[in-house]
Protein backbone atom coordinates (compact mmCIF):
# COMPACT_ATOMS: atom_id res chain seq x y z
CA UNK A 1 0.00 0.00 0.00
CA UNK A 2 1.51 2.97 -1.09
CA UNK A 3 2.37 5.75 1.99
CA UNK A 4 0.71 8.90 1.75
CA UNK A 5 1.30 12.80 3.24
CA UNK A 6 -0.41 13.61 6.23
CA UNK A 7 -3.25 15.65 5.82
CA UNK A 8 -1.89 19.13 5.02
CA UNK A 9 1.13 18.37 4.54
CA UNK A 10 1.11 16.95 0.90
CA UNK A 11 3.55 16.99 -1.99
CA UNK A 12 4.17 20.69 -3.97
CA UNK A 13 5.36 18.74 -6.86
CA UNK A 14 3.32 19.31 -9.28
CA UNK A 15 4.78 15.68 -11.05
CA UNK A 16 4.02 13.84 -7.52
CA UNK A 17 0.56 15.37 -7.58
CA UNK A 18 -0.29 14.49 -11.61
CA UNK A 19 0.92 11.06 -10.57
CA UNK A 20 -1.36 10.23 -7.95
CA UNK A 21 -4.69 11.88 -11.14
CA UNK A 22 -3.11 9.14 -13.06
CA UNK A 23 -3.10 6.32 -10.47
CA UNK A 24 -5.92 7.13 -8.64
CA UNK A 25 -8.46 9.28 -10.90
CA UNK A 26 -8.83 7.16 -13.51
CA UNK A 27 -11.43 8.27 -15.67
CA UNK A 28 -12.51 5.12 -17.68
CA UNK A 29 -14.28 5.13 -21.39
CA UNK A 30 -17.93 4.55 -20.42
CA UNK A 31 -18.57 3.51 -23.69
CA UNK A 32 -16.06 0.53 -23.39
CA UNK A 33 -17.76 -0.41 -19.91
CA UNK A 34 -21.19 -0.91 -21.71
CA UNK A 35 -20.23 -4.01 -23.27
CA UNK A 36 -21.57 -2.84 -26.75
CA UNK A 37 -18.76 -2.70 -29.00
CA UNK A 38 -18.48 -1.69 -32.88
CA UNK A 39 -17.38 -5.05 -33.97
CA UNK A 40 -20.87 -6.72 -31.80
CA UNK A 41 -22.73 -4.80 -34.12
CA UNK A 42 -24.76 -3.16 -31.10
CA UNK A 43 -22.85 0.01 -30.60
CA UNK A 44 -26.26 2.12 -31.41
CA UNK A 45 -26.97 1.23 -27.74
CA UNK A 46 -24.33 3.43 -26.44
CA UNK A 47 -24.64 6.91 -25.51
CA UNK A 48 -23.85 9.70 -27.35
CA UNK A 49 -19.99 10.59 -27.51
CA UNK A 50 -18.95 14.11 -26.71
CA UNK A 51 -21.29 15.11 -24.10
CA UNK A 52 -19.59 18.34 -22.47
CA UNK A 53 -19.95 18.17 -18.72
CA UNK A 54 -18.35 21.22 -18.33
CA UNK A 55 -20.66 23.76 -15.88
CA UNK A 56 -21.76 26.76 -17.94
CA UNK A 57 -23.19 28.99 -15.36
CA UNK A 58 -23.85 31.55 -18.17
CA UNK A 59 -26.68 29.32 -19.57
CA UNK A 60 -27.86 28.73 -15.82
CA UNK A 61 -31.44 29.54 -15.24
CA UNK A 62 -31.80 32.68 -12.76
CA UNK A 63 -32.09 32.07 -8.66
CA UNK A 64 -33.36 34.16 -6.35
CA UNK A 65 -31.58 35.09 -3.53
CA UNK A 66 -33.84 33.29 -1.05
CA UNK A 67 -33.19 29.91 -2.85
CA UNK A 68 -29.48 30.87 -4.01
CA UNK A 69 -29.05 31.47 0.09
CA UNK A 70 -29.83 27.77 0.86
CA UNK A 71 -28.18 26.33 -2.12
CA UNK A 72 -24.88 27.82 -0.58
CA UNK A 73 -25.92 26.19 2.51
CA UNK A 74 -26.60 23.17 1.60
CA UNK A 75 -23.76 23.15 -0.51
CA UNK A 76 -21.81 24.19 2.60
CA UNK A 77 -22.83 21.14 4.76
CA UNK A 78 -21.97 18.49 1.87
CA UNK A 79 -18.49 19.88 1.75
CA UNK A 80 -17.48 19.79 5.62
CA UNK A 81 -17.70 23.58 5.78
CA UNK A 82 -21.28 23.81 6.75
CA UNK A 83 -21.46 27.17 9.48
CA UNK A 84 -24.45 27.36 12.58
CA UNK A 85 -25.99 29.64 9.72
CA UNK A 86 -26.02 26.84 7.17
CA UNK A 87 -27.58 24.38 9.73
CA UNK A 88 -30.73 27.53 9.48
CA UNK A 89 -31.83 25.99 6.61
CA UNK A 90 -33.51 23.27 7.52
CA UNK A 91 -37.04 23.83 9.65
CA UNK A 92 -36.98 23.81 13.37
CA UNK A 93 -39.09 19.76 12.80
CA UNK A 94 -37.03 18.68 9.94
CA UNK A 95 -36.59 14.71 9.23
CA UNK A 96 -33.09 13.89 7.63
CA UNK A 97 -33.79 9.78 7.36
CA UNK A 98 -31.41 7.71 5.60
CA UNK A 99 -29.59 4.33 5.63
CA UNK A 100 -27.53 5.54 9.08
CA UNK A 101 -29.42 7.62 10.92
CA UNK A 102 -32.87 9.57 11.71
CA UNK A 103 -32.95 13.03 12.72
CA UNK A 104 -36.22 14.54 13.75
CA UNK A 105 -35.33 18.06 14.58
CA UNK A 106 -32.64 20.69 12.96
CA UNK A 107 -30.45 20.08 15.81
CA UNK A 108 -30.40 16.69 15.85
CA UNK A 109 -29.46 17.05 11.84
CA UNK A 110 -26.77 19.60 13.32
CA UNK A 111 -24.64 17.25 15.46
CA UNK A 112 -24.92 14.37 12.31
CA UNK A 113 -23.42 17.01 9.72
CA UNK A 114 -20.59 18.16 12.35
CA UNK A 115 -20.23 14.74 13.44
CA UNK A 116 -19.48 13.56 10.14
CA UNK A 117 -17.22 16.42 9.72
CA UNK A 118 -15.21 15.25 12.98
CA UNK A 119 -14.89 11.78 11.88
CA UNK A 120 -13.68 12.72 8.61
CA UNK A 121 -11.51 14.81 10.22
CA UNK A 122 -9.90 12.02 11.87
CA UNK A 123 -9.39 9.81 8.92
């Protein structure tokens, strides 16, 4: 198993850091992982090539503030930065219910979303 940096304290090499896209971010032809191949004679199965993924906030629809204000919040608490504000979000008798845990009020929903963070923390 290969030995990796600390957290925070990782490689500036910008060669070390391309080598770990390349061993660990592999991005794999989905095509190819379909099973339908050219010579099969079923490749008309396969999706489209070429889709751009790319975000293209420019063609975005417009938000309100109200609902841009929660999508930052929400966005906040999926990426471990979530803030006592962000927590706001959700209604005094929210349910957050899924495969680990129930959470029947906002501040039960609270200590799951900072105890996540902790634990991740730790890894």
């Amino acid at each position: 198993m290969p030995q990796l940096d600390p957290p925070g304290q990782g490689s500036q090499d910008p060669a070390h850091s391309q080598d770990l896209i390349d061993k660990y971010d592999t991005r794999p032809d989905p095509q190819a992982l379909t099973g339908h191949s050219q010579t099969s004679g079923d490749a008309h199965l396969n999706s489209k090539t070429g889709v751009d993924y790319e975000p293209h906030t420019e063609r975005s629809k417009p938000v309100s503030a109200a609902r841009e204000k929660v999508i930052k919040a929400i966005t906040g608490l999926y990426s471990s930065s979530a803030s006592e504000e962000d927590i706001m979000v959700y209604a005094r008798d929210s349910v957050y219910d899924d495969p680990w845990s129930y959470c029947d009020t906002r501040y039960k929903i609270a200590g799951q979303w900072w105890g996540e963070l902790c634990c991740a923390r730790l890894v």
